[in-house]
C-alpha atoms as a PDB file:
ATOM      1  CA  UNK A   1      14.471  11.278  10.927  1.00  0.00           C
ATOM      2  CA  UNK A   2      12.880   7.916  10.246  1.00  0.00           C
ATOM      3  CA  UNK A   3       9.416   9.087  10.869  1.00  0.00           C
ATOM      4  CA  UNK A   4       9.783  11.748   8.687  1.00  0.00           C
ATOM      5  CA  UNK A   5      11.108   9.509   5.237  1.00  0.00           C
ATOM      6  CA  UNK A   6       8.420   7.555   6.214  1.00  0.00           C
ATOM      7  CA  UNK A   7       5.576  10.386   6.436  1.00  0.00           C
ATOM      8  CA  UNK A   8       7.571  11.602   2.911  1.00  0.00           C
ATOM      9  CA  UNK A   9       7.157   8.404   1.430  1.00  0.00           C
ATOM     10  CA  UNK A  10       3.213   7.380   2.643  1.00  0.00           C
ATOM     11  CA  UNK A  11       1.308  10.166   2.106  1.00  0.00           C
ATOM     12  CA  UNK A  12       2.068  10.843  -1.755  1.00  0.00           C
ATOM     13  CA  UNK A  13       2.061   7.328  -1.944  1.00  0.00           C
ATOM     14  CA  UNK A  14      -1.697   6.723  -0.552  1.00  0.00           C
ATOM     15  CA  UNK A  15      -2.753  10.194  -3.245  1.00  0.00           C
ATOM     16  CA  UNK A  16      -1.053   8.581  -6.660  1.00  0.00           C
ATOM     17  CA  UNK A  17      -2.879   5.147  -5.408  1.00  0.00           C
ATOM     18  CA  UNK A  18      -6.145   6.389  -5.042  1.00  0.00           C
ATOM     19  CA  UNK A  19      -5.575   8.595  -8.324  1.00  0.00           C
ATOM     20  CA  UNK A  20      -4.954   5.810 -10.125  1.00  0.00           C
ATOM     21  CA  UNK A  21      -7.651   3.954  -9.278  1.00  0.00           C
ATOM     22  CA  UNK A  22      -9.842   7.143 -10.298  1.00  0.00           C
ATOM     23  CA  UNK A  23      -8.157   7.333 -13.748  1.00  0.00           C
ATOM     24  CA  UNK A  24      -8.229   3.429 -13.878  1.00  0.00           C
ATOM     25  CA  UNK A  25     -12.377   3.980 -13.451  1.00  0.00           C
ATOM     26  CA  UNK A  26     -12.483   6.259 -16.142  1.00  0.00           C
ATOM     27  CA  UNK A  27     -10.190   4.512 -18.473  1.00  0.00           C
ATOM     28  CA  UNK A  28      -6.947   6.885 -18.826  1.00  0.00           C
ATOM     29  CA  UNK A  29      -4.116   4.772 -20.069  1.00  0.00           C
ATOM     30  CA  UNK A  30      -1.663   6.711 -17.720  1.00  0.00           C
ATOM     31  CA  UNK A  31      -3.448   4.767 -14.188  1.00  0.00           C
ATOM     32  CA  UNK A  32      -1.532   2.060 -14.202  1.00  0.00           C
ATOM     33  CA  UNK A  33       1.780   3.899 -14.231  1.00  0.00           C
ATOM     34  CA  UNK A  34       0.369   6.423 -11.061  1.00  0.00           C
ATOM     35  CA  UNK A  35      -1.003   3.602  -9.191  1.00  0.00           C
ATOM     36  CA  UNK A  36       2.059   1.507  -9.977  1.00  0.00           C
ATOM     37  CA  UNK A  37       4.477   4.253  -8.786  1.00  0.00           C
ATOM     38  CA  UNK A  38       2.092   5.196  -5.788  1.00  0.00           C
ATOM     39  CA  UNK A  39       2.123   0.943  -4.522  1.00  0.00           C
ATOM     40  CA  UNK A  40       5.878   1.184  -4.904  1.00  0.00           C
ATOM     41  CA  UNK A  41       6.091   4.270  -2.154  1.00  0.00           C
ATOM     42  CA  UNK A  42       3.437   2.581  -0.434  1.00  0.00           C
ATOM     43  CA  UNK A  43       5.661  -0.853  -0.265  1.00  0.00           C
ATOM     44  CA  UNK A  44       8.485   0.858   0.936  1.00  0.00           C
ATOM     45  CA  UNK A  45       6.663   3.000   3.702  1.00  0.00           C
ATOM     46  CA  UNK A  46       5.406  -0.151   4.747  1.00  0.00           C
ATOM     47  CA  UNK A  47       8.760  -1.614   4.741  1.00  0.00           C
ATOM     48  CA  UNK A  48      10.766   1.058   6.777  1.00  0.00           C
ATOM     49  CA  UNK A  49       7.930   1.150   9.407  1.00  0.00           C
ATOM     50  CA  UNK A  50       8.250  -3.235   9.711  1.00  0.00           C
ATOM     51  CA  UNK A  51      12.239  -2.368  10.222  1.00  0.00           C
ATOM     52  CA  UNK A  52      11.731   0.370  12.899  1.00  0.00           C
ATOM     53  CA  UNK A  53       9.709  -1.559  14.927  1.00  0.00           C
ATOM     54  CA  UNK A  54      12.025  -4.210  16.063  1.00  0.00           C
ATOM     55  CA  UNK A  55      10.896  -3.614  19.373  1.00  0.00           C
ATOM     56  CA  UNK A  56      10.540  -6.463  22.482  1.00  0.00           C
ATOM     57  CA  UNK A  57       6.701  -6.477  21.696  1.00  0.00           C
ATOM     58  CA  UNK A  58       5.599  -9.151  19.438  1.00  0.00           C
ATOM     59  CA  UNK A  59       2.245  -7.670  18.747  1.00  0.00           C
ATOM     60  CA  UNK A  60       3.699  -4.807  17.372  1.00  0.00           C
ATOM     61  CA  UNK A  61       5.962  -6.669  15.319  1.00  0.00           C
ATOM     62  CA  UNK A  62       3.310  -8.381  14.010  1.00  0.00           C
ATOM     63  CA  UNK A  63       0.756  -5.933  12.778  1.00  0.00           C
ATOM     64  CA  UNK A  64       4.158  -4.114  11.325  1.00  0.00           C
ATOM     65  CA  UNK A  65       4.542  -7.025   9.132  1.00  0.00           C
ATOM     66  CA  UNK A  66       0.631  -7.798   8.416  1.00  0.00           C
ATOM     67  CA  UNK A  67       0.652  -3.952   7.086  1.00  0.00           C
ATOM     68  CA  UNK A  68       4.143  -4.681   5.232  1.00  0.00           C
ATOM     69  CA  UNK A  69       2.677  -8.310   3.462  1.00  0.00           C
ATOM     70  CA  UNK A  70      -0.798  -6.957   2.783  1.00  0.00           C
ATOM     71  CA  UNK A  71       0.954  -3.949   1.027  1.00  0.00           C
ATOM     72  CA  UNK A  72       2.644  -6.503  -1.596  1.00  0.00           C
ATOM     73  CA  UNK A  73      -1.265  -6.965  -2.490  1.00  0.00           C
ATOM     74  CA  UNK A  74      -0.983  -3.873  -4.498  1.00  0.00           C
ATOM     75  CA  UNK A  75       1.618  -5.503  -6.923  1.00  0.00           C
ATOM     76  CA  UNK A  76      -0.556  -8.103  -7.682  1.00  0.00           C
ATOM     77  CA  UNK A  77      -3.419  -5.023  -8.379  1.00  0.00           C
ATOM     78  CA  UNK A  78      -1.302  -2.890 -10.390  1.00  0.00           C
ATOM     79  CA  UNK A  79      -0.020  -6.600 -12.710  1.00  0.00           C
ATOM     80  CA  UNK A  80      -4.068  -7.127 -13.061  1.00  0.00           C
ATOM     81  CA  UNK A  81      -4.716  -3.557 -13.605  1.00  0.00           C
ATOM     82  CA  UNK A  82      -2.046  -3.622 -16.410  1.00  0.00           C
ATOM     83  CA  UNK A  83      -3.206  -6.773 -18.016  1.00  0.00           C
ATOM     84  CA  UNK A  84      -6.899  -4.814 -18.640  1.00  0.00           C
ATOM     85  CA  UNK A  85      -8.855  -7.473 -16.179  1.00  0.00           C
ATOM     86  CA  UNK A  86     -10.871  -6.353 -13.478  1.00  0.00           C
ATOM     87  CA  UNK A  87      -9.775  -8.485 -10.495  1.00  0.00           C
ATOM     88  CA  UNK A  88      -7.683  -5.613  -9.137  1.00  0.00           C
ATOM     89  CA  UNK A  89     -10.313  -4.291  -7.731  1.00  0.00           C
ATOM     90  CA  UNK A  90     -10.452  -7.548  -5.130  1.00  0.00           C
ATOM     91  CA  UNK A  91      -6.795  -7.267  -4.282  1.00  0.00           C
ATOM     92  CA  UNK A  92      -7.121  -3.198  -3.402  1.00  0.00           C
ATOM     93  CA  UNK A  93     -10.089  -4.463  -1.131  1.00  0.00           C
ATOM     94  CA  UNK A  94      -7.880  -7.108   0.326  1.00  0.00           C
ATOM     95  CA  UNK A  95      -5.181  -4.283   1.028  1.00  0.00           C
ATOM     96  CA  UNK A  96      -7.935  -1.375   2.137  1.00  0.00           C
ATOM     97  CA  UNK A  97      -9.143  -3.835   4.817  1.00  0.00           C
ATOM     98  CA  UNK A  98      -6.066  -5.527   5.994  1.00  0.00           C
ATOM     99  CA  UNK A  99      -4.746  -1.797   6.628  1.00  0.00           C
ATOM    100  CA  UNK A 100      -8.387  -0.461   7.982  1.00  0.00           C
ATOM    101  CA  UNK A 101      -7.803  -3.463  10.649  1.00  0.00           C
ATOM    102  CA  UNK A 102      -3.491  -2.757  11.137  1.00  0.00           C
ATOM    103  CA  UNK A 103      -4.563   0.556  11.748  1.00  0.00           C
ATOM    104  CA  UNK A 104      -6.860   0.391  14.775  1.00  0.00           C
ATOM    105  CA  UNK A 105      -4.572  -1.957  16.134  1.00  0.00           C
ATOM    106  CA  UNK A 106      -1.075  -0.671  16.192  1.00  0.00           C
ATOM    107  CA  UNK A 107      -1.065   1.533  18.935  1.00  0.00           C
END
């Protein structure tokens, strides 16, 4: 049942983030509301999966969290996206790789 709020919550999540990014590229005043919305379900994903692996190996546990913290890099994207400056860009770069890198490793 888990598995499945958390499948609910990523996927739409990961489209509304990468849609507002696009918009955010082409200047539509809406982005920052869909990418803001889309990090939130992201967060949370991220969150549920860090509680359901409370499991006796400490290397999952660990990557869990890494995805979880590097996930709270989108709030800091989404405040710079709203205040018009362009470092979100570096903090969606941050998050892209620290999840490229969680996902190869968590098994």
């Amino acid at each position: 049942m888990q598995t499945k709020i958390q499948q609910f919550l990523y996927f739409p999540g990961v489209v509304l983030t990468f849609a507002g990014v696009v918009f955010q590229m082409n200047d539509k005043a809406v982005s920052f509301y869909i990418f803001s919305f889309g990090a939130l379900l992201l967060i949370v994903s991220h969150f549920l999966y860090a509680l359901n692996h409370k499991t006796n190996d400490k290397r999952q546990q660990r990557l869990s969290r890494i995805s979880f913290v590097s996930s709270l890099f989108l709030i800091i994207a989404a405040y710079f996206m709203f205040t018009a400056s362009n470092s979100w860009v570096v903090f969606v770069l941050i998050y892209a790789l620290i999840s490229l890198f969680t996902s190869y490793r968590i098994r």
